[in-house]
N, C-alpha and C. Protein backbone atom coordinates (compact mmCIF):
# COMPACT_ATOMS: atom_id res chain seq x y z
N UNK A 1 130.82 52.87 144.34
CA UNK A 1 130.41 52.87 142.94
C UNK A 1 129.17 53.75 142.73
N UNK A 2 128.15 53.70 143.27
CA UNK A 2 127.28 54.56 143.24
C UNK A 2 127.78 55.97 143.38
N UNK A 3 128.08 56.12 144.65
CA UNK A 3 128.59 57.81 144.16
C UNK A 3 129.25 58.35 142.89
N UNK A 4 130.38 57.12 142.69
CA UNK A 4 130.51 57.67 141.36
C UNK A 4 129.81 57.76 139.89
N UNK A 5 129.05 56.63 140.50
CA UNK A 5 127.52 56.88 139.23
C UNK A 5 126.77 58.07 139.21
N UNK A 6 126.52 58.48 140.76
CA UNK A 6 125.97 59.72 140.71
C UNK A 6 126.81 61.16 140.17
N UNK A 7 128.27 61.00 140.35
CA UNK A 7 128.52 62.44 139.97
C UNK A 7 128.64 62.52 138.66
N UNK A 8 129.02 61.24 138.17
CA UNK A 8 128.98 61.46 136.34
C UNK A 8 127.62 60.72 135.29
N UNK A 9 126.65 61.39 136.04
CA UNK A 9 125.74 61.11 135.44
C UNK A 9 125.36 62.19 134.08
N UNK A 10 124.92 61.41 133.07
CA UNK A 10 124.60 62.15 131.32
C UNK A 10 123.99 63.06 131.43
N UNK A 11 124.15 64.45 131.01
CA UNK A 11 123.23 65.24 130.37
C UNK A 11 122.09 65.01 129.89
N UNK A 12 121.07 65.85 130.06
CA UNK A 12 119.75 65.61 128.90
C UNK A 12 120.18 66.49 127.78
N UNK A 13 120.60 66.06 126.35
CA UNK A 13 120.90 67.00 125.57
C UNK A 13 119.54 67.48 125.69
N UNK A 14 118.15 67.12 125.30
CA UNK A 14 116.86 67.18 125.02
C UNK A 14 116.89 68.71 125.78
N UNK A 15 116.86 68.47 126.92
CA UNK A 15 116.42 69.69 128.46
C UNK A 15 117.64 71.10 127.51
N UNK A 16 118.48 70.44 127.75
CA UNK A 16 119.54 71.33 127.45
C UNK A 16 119.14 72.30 125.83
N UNK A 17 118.80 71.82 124.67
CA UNK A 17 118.48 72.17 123.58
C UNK A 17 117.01 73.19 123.84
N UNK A 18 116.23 71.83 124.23
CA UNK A 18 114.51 73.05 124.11
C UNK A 18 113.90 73.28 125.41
N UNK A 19 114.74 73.03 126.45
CA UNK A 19 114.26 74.00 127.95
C UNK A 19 113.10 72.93 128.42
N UNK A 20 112.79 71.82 127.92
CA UNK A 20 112.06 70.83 128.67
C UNK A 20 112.45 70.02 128.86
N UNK A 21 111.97 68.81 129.66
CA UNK A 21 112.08 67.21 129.60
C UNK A 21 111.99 66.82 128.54
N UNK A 22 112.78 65.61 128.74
CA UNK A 22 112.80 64.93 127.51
C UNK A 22 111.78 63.75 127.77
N UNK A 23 111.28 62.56 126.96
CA UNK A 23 110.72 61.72 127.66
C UNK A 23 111.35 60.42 128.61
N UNK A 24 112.53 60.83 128.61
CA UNK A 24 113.46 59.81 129.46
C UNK A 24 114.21 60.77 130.92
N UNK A 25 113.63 61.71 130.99
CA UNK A 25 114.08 62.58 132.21
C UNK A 25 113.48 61.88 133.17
N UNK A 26 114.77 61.67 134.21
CA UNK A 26 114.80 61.42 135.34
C UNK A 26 115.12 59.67 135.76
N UNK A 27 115.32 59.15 134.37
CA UNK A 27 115.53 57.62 134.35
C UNK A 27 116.63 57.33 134.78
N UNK A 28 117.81 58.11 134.73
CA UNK A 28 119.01 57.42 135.77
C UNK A 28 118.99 57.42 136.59
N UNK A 29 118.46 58.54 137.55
CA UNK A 29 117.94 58.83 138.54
C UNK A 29 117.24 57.87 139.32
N UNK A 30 116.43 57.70 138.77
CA UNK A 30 115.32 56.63 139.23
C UNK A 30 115.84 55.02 139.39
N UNK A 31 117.13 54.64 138.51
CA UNK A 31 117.74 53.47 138.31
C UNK A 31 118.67 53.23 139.53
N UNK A 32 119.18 54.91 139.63
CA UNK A 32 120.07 54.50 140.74
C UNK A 32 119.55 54.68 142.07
N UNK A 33 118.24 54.85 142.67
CA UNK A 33 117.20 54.55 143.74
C UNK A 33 117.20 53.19 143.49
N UNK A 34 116.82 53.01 142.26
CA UNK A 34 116.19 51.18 142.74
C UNK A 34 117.52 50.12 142.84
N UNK A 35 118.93 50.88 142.42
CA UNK A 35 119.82 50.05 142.56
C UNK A 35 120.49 49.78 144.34
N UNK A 36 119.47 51.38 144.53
CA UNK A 36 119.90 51.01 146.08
C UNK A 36 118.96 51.08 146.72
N UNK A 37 118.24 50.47 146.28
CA UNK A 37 116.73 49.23 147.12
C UNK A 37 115.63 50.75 147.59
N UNK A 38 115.52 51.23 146.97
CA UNK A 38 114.48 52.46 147.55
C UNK A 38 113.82 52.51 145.77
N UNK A 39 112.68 51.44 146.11
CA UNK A 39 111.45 50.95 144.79
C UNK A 39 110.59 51.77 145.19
N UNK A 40 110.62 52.47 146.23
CA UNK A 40 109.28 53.51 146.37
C UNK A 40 109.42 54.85 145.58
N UNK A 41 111.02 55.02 145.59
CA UNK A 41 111.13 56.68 145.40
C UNK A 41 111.79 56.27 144.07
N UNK A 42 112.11 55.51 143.66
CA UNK A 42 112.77 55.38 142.18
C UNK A 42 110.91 55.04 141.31
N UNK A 43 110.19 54.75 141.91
CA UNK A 43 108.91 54.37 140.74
C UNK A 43 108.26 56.16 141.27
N UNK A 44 108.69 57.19 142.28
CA UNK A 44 107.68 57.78 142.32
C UNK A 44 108.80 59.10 141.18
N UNK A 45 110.53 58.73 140.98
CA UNK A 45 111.41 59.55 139.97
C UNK A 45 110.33 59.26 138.61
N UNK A 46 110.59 57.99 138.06
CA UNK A 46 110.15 57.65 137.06
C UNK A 46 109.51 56.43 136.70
N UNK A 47 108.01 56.91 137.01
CA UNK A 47 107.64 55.63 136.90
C UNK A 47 107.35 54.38 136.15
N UNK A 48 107.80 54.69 134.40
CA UNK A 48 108.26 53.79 133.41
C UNK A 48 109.12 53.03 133.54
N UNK A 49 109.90 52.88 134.77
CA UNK A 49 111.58 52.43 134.90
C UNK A 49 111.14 50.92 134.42
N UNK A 50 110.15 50.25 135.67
CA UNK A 50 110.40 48.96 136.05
C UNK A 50 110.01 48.36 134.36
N UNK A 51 108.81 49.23 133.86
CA UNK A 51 108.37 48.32 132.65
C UNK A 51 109.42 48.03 131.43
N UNK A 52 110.37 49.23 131.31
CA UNK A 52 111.50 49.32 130.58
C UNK A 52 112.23 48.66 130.64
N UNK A 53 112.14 48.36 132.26
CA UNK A 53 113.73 47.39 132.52
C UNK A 53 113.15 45.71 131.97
N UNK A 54 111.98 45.86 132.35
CA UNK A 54 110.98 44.31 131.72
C UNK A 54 111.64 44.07 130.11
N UNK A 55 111.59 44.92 130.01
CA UNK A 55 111.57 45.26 128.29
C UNK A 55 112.91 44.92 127.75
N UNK A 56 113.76 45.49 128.33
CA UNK A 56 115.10 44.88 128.26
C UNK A 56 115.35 43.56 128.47
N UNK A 57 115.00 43.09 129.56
CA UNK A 57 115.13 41.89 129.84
C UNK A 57 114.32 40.84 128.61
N UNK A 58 113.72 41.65 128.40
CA UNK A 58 112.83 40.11 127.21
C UNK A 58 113.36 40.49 126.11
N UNK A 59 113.93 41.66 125.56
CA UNK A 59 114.57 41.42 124.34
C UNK A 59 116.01 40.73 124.66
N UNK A 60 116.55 40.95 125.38
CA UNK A 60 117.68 40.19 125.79
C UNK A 60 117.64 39.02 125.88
N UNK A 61 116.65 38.22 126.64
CA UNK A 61 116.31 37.32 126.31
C UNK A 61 115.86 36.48 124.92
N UNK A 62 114.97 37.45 124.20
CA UNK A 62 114.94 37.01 122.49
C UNK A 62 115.89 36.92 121.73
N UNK A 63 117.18 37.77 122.14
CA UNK A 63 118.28 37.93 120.90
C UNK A 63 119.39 36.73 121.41
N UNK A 64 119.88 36.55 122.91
CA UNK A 64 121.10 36.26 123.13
C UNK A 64 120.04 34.47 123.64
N UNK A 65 119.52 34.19 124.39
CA UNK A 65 119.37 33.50 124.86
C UNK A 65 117.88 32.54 124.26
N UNK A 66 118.15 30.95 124.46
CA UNK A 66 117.05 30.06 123.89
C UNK A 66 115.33 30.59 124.44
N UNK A 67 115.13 31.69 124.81
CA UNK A 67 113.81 31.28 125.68
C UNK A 67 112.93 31.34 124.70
N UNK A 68 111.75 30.65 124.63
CA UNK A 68 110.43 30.71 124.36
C UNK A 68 109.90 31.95 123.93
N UNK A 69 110.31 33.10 123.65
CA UNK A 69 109.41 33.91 123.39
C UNK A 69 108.90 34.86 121.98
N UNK A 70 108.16 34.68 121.50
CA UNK A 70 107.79 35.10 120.07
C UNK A 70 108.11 36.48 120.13
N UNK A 71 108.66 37.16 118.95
CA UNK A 71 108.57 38.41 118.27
C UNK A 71 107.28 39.14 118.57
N UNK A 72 106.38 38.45 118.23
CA UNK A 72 104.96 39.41 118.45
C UNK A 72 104.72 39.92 119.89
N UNK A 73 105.16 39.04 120.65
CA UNK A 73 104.85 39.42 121.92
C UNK A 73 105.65 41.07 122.58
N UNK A 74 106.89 40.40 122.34
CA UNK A 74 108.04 42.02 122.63
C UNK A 74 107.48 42.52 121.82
N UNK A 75 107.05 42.84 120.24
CA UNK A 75 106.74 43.79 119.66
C UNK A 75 105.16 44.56 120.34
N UNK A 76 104.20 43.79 121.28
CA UNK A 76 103.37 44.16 121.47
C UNK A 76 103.43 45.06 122.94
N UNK A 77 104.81 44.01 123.69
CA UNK A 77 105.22 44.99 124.96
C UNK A 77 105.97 46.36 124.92
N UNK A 78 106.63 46.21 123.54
CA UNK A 78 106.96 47.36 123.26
C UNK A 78 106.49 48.72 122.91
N UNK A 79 105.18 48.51 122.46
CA UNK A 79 103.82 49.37 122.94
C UNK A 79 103.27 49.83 123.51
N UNK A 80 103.16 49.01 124.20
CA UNK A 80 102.55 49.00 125.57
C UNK A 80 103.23 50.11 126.43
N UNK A 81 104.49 49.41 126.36
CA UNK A 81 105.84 50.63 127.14
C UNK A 81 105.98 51.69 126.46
N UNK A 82 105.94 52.06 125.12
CA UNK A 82 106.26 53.33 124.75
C UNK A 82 104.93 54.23 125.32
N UNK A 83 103.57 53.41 125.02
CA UNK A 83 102.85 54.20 125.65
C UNK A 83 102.51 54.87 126.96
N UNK A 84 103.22 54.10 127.96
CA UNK A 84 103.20 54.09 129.16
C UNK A 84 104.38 55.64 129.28
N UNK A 85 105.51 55.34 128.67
CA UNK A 85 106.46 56.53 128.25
C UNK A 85 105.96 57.34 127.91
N UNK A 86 105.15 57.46 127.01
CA UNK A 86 104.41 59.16 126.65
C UNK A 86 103.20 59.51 127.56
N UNK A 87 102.40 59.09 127.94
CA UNK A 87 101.33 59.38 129.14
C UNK A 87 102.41 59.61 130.23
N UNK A 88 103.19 59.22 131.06
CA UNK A 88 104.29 59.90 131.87
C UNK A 88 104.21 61.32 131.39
N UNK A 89 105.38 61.14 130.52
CA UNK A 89 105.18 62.26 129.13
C UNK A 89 104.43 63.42 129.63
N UNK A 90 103.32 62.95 129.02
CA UNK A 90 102.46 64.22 128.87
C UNK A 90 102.07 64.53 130.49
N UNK A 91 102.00 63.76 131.43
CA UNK A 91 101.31 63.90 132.91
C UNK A 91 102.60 64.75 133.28
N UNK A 92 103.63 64.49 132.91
CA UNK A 92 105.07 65.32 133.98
C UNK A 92 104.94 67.20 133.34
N UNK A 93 104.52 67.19 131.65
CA UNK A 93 104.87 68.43 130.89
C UNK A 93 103.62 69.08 131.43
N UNK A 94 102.52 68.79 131.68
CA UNK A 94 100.89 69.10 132.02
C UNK A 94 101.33 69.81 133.19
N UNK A 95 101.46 68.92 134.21
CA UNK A 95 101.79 69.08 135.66
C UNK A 95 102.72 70.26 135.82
N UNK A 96 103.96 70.29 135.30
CA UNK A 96 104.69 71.61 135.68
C UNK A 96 104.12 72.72 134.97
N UNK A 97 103.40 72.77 133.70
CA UNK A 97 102.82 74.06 133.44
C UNK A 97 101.41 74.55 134.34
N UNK A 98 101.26 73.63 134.79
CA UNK A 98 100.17 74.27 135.81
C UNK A 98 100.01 74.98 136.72
């Protein structure tokens, strides 16, 4: 299964359109390291993965399932993470023009 995850993995329209990263470059990538237990080299692909995947998990948790957790809170982790997404961001676009 993995191999075949790997050969049909998505396009970046983003890369493809304006010749850069997008801010989600390199996230499948990085998903399918940590799906096969290598957390060193999937956080050093992309290192937003794990907080994203957090992120998922608690809205998933807010929509489908009883847990405890307020709106404000995901809305505040969701911040948190986008910001974490654009400082990547800007550290990956910085870094290769240098």
């Amino acid at each position: 299964m993995i191999s075949w995850l790997q050969q049909h993995m998505l396009p970046c329209a983003f890369k493809y359109l304006f010749g850069i990263d997008c801010p989600i470059c390199g996230a499948q990538r990085s998903l399918l390291l940590l799906i096969q237990g290598n957390l060193a080299e999937s956080f050093k692909m992309y290192p937003p993965l794990l907080f994203v995947l957090i992120l998922i998990f608690f809205a998933a948790g807010y929509l489908f399932f009883p847990l405890n957790i307020k709106a404000k809170y995901i809305r505040h982790y969701s911040a948190f993470v986008l910001g974490i997404v654009m400082i990547n961001y800007v550290f990956r676009i910085v870094s290769n023009t240098v």
